[in-house]
C-alpha atoms as a PDB file:
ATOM      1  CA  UNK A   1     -17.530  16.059   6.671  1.00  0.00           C
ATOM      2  CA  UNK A   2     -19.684  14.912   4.046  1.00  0.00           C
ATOM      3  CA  UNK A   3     -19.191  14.355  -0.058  1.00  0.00           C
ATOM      4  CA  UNK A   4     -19.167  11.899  -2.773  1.00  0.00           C
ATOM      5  CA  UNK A   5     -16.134  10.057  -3.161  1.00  0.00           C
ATOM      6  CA  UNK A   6     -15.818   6.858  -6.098  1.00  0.00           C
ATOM      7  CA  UNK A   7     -13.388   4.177  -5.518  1.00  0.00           C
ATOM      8  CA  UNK A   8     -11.289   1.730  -7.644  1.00  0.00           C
ATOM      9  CA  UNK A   9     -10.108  -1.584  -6.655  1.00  0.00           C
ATOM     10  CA  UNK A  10     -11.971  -2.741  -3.582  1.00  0.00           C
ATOM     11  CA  UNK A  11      -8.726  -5.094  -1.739  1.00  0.00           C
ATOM     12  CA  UNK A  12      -7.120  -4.485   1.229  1.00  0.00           C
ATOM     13  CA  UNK A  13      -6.535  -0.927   0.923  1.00  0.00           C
ATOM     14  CA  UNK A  14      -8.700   0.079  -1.379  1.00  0.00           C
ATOM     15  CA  UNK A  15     -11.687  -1.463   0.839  1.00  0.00           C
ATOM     16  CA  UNK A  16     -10.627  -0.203   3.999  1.00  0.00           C
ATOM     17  CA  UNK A  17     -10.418   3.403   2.448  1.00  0.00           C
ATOM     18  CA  UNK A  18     -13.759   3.118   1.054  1.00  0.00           C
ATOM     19  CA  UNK A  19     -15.003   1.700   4.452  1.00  0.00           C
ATOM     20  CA  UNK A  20     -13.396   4.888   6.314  1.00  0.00           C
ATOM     21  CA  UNK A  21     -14.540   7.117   3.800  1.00  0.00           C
ATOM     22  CA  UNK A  22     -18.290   6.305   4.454  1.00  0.00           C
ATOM     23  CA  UNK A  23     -17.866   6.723   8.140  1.00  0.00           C
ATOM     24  CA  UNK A  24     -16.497   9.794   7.538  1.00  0.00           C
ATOM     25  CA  UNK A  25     -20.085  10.999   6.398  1.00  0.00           C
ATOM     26  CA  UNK A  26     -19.012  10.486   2.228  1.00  0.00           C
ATOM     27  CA  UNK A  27     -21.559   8.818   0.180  1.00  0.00           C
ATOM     28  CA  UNK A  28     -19.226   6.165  -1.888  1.00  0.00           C
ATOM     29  CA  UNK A  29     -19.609   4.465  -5.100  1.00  0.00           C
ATOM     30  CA  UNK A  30     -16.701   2.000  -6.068  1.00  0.00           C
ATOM     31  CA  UNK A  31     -15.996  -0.637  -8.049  1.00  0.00           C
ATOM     32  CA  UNK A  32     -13.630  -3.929  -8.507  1.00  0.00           C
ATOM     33  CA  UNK A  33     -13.308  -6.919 -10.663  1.00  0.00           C
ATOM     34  CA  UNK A  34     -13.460  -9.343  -7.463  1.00  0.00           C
ATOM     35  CA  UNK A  35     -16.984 -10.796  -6.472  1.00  0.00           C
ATOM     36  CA  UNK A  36     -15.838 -10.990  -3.018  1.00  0.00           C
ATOM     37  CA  UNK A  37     -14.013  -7.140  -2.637  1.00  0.00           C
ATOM     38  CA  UNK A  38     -17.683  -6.008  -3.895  1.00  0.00           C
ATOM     39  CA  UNK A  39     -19.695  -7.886  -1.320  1.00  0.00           C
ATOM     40  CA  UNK A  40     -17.894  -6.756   1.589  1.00  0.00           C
ATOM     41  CA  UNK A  41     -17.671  -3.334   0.241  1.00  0.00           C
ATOM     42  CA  UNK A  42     -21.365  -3.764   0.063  1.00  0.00           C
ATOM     43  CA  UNK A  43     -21.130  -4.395   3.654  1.00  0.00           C
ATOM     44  CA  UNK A  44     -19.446  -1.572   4.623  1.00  0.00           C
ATOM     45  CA  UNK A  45     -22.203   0.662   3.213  1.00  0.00           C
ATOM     46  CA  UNK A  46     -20.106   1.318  -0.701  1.00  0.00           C
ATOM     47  CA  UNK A  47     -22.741   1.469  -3.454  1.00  0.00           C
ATOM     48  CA  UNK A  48     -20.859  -1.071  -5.915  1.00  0.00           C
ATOM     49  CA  UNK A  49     -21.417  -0.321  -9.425  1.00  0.00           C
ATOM     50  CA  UNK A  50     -20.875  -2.262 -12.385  1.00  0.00           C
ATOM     51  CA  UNK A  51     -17.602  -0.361 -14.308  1.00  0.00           C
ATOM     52  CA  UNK A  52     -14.590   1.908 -13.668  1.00  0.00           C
ATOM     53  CA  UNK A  53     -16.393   4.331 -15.966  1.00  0.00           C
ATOM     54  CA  UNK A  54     -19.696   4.016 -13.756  1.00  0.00           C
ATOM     55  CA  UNK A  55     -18.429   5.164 -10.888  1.00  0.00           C
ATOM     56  CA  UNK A  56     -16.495   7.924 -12.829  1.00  0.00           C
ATOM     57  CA  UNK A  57     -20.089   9.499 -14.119  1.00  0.00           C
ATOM     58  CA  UNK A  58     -21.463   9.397 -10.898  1.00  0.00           C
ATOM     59  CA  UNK A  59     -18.301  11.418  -8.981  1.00  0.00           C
ATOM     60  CA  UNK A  60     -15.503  14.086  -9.643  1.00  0.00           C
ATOM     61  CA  UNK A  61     -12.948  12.870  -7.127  1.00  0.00           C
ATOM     62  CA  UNK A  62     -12.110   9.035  -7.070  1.00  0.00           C
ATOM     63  CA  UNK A  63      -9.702   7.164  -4.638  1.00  0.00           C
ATOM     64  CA  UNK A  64      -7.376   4.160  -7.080  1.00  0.00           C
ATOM     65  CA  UNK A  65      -5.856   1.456  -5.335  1.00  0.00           C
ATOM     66  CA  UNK A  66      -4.944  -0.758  -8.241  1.00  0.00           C
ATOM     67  CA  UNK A  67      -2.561  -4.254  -7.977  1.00  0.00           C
ATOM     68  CA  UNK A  68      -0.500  -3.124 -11.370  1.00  0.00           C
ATOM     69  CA  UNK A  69       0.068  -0.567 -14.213  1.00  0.00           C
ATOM     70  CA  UNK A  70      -2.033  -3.067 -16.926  1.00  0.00           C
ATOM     71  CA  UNK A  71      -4.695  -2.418 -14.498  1.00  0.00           C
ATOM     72  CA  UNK A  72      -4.182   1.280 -14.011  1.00  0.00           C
ATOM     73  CA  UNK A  73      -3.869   2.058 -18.061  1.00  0.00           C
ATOM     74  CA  UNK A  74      -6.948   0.179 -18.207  1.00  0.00           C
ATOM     75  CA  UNK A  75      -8.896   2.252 -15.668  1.00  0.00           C
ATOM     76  CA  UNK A  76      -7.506   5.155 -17.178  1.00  0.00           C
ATOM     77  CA  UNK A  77      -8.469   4.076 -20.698  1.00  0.00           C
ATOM     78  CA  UNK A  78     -11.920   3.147 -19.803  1.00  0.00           C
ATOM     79  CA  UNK A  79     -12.364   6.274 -17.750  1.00  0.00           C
ATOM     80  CA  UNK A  80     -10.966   8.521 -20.492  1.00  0.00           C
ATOM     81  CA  UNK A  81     -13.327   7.108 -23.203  1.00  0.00           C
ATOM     82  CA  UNK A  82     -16.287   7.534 -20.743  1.00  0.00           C
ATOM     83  CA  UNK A  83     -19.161  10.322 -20.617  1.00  0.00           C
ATOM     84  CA  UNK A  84     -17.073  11.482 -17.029  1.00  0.00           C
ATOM     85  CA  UNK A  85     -16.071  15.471 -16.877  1.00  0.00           C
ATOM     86  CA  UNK A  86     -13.370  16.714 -14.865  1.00  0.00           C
ATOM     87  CA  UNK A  87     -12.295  13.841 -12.694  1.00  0.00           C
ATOM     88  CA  UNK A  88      -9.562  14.482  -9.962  1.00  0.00           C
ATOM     89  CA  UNK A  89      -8.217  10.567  -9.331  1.00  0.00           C
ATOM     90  CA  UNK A  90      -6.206   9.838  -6.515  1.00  0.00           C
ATOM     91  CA  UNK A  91      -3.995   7.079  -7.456  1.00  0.00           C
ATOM     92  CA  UNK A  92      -1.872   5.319  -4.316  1.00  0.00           C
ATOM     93  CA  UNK A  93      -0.635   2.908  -5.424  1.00  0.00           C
ATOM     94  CA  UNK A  94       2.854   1.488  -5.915  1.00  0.00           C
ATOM     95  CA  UNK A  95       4.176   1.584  -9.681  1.00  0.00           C
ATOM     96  CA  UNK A  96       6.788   2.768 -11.528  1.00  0.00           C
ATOM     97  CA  UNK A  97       6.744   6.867 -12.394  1.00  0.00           C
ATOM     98  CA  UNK A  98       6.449   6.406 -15.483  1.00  0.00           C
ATOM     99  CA  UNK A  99       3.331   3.741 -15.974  1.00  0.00           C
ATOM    100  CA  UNK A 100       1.657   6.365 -13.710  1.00  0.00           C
ATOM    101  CA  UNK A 101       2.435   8.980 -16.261  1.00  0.00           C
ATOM    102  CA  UNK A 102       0.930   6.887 -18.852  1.00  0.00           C
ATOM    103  CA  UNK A 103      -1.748   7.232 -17.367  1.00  0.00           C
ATOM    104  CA  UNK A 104      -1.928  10.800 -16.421  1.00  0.00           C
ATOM    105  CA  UNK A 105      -1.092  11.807 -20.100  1.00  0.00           C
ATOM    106  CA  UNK A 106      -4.297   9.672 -20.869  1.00  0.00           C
ATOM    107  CA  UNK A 107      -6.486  11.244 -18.514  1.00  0.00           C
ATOM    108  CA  UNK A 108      -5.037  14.438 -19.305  1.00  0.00           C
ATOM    109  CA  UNK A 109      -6.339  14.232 -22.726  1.00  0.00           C
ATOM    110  CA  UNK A 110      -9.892  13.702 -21.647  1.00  0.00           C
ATOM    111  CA  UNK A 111      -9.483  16.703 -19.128  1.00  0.00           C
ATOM    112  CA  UNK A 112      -9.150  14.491 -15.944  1.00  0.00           C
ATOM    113  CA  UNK A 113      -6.388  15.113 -13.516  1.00  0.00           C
ATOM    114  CA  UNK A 114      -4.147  12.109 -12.236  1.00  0.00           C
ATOM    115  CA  UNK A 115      -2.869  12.963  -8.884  1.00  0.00           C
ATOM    116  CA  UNK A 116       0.486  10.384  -7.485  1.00  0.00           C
ATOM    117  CA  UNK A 117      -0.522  10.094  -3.578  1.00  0.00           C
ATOM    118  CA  UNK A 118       0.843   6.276  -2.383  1.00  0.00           C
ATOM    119  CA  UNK A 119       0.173   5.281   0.797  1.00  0.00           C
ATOM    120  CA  UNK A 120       2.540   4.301   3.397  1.00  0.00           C
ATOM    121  CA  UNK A 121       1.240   1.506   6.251  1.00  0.00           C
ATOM    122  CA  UNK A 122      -0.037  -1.766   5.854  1.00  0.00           C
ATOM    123  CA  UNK A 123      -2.994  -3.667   5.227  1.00  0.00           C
ATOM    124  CA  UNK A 124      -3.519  -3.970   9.067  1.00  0.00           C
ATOM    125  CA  UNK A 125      -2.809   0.036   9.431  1.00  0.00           C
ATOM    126  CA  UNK A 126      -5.348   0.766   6.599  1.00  0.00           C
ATOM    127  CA  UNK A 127      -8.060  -1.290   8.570  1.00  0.00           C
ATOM    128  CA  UNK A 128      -7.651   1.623  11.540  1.00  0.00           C
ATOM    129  CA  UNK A 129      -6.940   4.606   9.089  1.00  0.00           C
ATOM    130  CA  UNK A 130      -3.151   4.755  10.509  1.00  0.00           C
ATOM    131  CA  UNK A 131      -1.802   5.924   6.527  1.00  0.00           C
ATOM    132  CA  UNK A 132       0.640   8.064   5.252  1.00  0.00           C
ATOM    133  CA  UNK A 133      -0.256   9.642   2.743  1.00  0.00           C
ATOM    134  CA  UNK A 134       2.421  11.274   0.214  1.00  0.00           C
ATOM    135  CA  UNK A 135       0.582  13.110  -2.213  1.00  0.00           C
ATOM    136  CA  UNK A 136       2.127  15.064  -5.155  1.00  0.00           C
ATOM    137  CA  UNK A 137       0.908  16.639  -8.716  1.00  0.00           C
ATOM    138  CA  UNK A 138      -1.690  19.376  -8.945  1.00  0.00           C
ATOM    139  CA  UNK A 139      -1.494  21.334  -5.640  1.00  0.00           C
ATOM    140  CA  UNK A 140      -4.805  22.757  -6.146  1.00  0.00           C
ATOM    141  CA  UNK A 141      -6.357  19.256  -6.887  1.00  0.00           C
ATOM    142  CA  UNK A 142      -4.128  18.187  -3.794  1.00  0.00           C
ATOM    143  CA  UNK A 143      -6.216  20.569  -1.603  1.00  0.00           C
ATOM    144  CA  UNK A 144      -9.737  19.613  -3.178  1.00  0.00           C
ATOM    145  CA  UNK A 145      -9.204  15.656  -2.038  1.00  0.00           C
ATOM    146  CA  UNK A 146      -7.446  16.725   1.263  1.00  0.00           C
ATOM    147  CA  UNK A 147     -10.766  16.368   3.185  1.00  0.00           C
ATOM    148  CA  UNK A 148     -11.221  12.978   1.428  1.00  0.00           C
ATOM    149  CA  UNK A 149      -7.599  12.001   2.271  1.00  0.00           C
ATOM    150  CA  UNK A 150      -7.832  12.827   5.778  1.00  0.00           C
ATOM    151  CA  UNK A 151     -10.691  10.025   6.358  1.00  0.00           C
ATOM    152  CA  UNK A 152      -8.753   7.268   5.663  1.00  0.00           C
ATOM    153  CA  UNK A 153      -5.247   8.313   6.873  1.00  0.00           C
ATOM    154  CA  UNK A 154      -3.364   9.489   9.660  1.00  0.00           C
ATOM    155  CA  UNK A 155      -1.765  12.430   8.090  1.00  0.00           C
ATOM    156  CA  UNK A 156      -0.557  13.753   3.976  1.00  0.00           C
ATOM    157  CA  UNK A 157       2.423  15.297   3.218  1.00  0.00           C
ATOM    158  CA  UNK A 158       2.411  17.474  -0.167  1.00  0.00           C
ATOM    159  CA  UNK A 159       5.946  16.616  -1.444  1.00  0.00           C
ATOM    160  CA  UNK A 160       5.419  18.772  -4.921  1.00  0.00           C
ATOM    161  CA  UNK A 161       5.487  17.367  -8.741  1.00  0.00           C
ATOM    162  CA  UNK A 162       3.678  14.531  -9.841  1.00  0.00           C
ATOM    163  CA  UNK A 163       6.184  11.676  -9.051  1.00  0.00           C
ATOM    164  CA  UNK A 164       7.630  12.765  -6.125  1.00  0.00           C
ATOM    165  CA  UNK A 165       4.591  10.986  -4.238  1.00  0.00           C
ATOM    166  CA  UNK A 166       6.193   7.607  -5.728  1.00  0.00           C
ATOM    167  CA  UNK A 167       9.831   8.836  -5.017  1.00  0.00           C
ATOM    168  CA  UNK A 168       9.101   9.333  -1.232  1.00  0.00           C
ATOM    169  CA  UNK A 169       7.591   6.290  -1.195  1.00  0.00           C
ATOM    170  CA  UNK A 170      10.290   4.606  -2.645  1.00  0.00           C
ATOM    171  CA  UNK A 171      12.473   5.734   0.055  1.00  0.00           C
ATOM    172  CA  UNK A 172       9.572   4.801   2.609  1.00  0.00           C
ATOM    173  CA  UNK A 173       9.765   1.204   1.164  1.00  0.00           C
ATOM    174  CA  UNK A 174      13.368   0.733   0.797  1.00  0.00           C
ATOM    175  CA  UNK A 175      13.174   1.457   4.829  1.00  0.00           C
ATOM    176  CA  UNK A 176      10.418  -0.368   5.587  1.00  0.00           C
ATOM    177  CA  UNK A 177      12.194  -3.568   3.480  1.00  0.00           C
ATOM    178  CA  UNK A 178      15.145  -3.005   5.837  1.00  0.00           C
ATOM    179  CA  UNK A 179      13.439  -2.594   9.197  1.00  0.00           C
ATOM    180  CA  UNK A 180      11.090  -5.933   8.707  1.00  0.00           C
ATOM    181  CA  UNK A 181      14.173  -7.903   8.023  1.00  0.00           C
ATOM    182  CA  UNK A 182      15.958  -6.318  10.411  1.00  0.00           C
ATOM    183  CA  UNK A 183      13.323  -7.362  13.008  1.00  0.00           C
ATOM    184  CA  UNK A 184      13.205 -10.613  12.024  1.00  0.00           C
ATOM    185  CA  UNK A 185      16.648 -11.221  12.550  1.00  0.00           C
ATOM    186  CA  UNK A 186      16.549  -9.683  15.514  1.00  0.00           C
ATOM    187  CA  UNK A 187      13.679 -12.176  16.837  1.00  0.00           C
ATOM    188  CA  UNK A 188      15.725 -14.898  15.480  1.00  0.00           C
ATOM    189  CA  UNK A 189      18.761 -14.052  17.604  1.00  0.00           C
ATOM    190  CA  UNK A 190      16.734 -13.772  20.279  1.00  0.00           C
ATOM    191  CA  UNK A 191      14.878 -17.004  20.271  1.00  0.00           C
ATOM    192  CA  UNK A 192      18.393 -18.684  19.174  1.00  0.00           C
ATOM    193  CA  UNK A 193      19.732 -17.602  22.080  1.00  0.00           C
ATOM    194  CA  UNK A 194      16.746 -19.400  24.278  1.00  0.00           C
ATOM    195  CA  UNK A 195      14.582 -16.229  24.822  1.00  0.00           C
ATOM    196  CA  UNK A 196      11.123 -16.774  24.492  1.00  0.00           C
ATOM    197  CA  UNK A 197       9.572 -14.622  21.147  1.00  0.00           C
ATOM    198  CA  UNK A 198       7.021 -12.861  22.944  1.00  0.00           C
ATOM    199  CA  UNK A 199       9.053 -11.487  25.911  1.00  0.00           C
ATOM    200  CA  UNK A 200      11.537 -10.515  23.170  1.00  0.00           C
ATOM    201  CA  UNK A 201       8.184  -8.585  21.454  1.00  0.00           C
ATOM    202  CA  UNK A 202       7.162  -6.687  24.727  1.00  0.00           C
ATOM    203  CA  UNK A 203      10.816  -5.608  25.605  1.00  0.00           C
ATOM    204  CA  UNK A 204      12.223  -4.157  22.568  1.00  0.00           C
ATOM    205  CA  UNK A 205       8.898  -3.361  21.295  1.00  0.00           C
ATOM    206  CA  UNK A 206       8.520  -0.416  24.394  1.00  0.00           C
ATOM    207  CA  UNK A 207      12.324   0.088  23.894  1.00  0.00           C
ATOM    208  CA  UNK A 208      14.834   2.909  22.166  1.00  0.00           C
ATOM    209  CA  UNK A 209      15.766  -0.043  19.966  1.00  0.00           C
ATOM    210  CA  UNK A 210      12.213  -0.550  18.377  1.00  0.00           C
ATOM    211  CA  UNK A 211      10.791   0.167  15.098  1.00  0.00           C
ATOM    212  CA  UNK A 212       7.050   0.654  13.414  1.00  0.00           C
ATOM    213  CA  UNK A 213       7.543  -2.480  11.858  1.00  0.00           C
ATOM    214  CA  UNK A 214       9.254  -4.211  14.906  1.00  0.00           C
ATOM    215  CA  UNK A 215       5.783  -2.971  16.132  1.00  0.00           C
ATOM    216  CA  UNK A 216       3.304  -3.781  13.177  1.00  0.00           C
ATOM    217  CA  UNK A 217       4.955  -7.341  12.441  1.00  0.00           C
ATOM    218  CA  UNK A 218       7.002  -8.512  15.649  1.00  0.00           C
ATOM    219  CA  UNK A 219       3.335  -9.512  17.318  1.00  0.00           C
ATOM    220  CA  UNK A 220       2.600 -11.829  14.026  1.00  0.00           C
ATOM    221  CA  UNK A 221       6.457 -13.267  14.678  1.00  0.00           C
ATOM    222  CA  UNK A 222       6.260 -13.847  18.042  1.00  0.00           C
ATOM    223  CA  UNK A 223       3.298 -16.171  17.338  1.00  0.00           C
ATOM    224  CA  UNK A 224       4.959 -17.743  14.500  1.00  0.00           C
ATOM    225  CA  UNK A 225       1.080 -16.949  12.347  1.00  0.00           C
ATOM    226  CA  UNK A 226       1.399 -15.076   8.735  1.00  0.00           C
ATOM    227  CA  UNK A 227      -2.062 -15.612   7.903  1.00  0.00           C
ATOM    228  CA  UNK A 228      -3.702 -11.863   8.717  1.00  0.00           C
ATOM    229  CA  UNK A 229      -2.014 -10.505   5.390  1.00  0.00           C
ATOM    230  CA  UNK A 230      -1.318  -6.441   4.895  1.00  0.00           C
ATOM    231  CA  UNK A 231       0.814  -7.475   1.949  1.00  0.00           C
ATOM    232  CA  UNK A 232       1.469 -10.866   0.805  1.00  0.00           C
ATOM    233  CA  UNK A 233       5.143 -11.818  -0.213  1.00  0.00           C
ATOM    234  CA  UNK A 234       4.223 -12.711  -3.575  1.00  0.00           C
ATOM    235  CA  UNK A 235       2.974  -8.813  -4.234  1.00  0.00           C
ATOM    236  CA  UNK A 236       5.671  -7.056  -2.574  1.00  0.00           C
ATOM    237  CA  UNK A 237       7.992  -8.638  -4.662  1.00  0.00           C
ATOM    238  CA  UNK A 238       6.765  -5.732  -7.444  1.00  0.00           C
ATOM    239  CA  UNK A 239       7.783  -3.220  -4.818  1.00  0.00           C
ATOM    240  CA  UNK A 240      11.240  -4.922  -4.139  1.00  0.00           C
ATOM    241  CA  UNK A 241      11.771  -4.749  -7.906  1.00  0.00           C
ATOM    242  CA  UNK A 242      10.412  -1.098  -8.270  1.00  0.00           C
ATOM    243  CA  UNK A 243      13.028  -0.385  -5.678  1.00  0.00           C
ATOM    244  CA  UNK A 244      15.691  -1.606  -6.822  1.00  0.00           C
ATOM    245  CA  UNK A 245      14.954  -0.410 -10.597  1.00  0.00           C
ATOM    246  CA  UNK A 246      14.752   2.797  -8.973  1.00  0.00           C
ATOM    247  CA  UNK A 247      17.899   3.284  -7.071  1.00  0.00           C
ATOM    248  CA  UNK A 248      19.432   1.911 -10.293  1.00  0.00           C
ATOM    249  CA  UNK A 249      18.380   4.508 -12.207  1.00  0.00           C
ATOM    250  CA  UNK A 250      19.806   7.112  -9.876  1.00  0.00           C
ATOM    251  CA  UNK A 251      22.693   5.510  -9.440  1.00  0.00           C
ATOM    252  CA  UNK A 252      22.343   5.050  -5.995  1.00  0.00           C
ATOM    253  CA  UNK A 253      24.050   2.202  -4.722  1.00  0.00           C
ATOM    254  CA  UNK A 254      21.857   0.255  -1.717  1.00  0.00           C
ATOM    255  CA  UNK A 255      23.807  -2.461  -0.328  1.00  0.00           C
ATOM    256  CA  UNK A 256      21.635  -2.465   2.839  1.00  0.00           C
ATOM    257  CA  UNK A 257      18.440  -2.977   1.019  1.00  0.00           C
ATOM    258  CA  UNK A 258      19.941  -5.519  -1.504  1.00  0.00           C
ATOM    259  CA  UNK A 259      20.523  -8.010   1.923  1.00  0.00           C
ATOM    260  CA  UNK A 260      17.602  -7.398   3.281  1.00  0.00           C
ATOM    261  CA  UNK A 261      15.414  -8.079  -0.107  1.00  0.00           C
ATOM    262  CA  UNK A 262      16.880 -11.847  -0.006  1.00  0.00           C
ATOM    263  CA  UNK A 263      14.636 -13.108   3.133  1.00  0.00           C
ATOM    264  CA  UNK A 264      11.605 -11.754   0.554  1.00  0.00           C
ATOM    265  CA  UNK A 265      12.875 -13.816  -2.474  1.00  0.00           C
ATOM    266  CA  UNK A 266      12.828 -17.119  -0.701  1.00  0.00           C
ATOM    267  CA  UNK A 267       9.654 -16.495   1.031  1.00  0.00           C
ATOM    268  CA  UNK A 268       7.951 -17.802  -2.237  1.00  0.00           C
ATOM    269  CA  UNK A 269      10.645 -21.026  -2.671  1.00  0.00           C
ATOM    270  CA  UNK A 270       9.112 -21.713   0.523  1.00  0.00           C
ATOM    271  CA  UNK A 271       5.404 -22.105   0.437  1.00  0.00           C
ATOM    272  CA  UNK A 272       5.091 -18.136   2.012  1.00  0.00           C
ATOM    273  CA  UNK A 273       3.860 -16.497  -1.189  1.00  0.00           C
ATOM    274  CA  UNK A 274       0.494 -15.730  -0.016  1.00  0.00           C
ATOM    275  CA  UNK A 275       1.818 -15.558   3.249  1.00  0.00           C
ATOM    276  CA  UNK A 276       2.058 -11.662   5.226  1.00  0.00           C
ATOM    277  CA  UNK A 277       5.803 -10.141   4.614  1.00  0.00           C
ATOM    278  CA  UNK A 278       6.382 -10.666   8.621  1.00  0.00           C
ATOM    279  CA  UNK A 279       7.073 -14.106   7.122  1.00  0.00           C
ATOM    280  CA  UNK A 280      10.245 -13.446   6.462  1.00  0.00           C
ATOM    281  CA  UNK A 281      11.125 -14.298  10.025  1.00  0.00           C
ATOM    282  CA  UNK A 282      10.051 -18.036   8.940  1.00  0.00           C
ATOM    283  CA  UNK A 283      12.418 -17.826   6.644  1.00  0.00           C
ATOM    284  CA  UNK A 284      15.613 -16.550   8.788  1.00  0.00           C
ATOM    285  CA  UNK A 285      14.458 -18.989  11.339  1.00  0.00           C
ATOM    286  CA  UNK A 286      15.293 -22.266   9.103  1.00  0.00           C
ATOM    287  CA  UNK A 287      18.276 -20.640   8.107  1.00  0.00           C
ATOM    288  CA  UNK A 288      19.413 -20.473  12.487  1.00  0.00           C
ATOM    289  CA  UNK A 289      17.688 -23.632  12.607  1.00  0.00           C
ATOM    290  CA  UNK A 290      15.590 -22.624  15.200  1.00  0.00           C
ATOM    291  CA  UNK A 291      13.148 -24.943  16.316  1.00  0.00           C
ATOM    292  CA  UNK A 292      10.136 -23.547  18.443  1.00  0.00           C
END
């Protein structure tokens, strides 16, 4: 496969897209306020160019990964106001519907399409193209970025309207809050009840009673080390809140995902902001009063 692909906001997950998109034979041009995401997109064979709107005139199909909806509005502003025709942008990541309708309305005025396609995995996942993507808006600009998709994920599912992308991955993240804290306290038990961590990781993690985050994060718990961050506690708390905004507006009551948010909230009382989400075991670990 070969094309031109742009990216926006070089981080985690936007720089390990960018990085699988050039091995998948695309010739990428992104761009990112951080000195360091440009260097080591550099590395990874991205031609970095100075603006949102530079790598806008330069492509017709660009790949957002952006940390909030101030940033996204002004991508979208900057992009709108630019000489760009035509842009499809593929925007993954995790806001509320309607900031990412802002933004499409923008666009839309400037005849670019927004697409809503958030990504399901972690920072660690992204790093070996093991993504979800849930992709929704446009079908026919759906199909256009599907080869550009497939390069840095494990598989897309079209779920329909613009939004529904976000919606599904609302539900994806309301699970995914659940099953972290869920193995945590499950380690915690464990190790409470004198098992050692990382017999309780290769047991359950090969077991009916496992989970993909039992299996993503129960490695980083076992060693007790937080430091090789997918997503820090201090910005998953937007998701949390996202969530929870969410299922309030639906009036869906989520008692299950209210406990399990708490571990998250007291990661940052206790020095874990920056910290990987696994951390949450830390937490539920002082609370047992387990000492390792």
């Amino acid at each position: 496969m070969s094309g031109t692909a742009g990216v926006i906001g070089l981080g985690i997950m936007g720089g390990a897209m960018a990085r699988h998109l050039v091995k998948g034979g695309f010739t990428v041009h992104g761009f990112d306020l951080s000195a360091d995401a440009v260097e080591s997109a550099r590395t990874d064979g991205v031609n970095t160019l100075a603006s949102a709107a530079a790598v806008a005139e330069k492509v017709d199909m660009i790949v957002c990964s952006l940390p909030s909806p101030l940033a996204l509005r002004a991508v979208a502003e900057e992009i709108a106001a630019s000489s760009a025709s035509s842009c499809v942008m593929i925007e993954t990541s995790t806001l509320k519907i309607a900031d990412k309708e802002a933004a499409r309305d923008i666009l839309a005025a400037a005849g670019h399409t927004l697409l809503d396609c958030p990504l399901s995995g972690t920072g660690q996942q992204a790093q070996t193209g093991d993504l979800a993507v849930f992709t929704s808006g446009d079908e026919d600009a759906v199909k256009k970025c599907v080869p550009a998709i497939e390069a840095f994920s494990r598989e897309n599912k079209y779920c329909g309207e613009f939004g529904n992308g976000s919606r599904m991955k609302f539900v994806a993240n309301h699970l995914v809050t659940i099953h972290n804290t869920a193995a945590a306290e499950a380690m915690v038990l464990g190790m409470k009840s004198g098992l050692d961590p990382h017999l309780i990781y290769d047991v359950i993690g090969s077991s009916a009673a496992t989970s993909r985050m039992f299996q993503v994060r129960g490695g980083m718990m076992a060693d007790n080390n937080y430091d090789d961050v997918g997503m820090s506690n201090r910005l998953y708390q937007k998701d949390l809140d996202i969530i929870t905004a969410f299922a309030s507006d639906v009036h869906c009551p989520v008692g299950l995902f209210a406990a399990a948010v708490q571990p998250y909230r007291a990661t940052l009382e206790q020095g874990l902001a920056e910290k990987d989400t696994a951390a949450v075991c830390a937490v539920l670990e002082e609370q047992a009063r387990v000492k390792r």
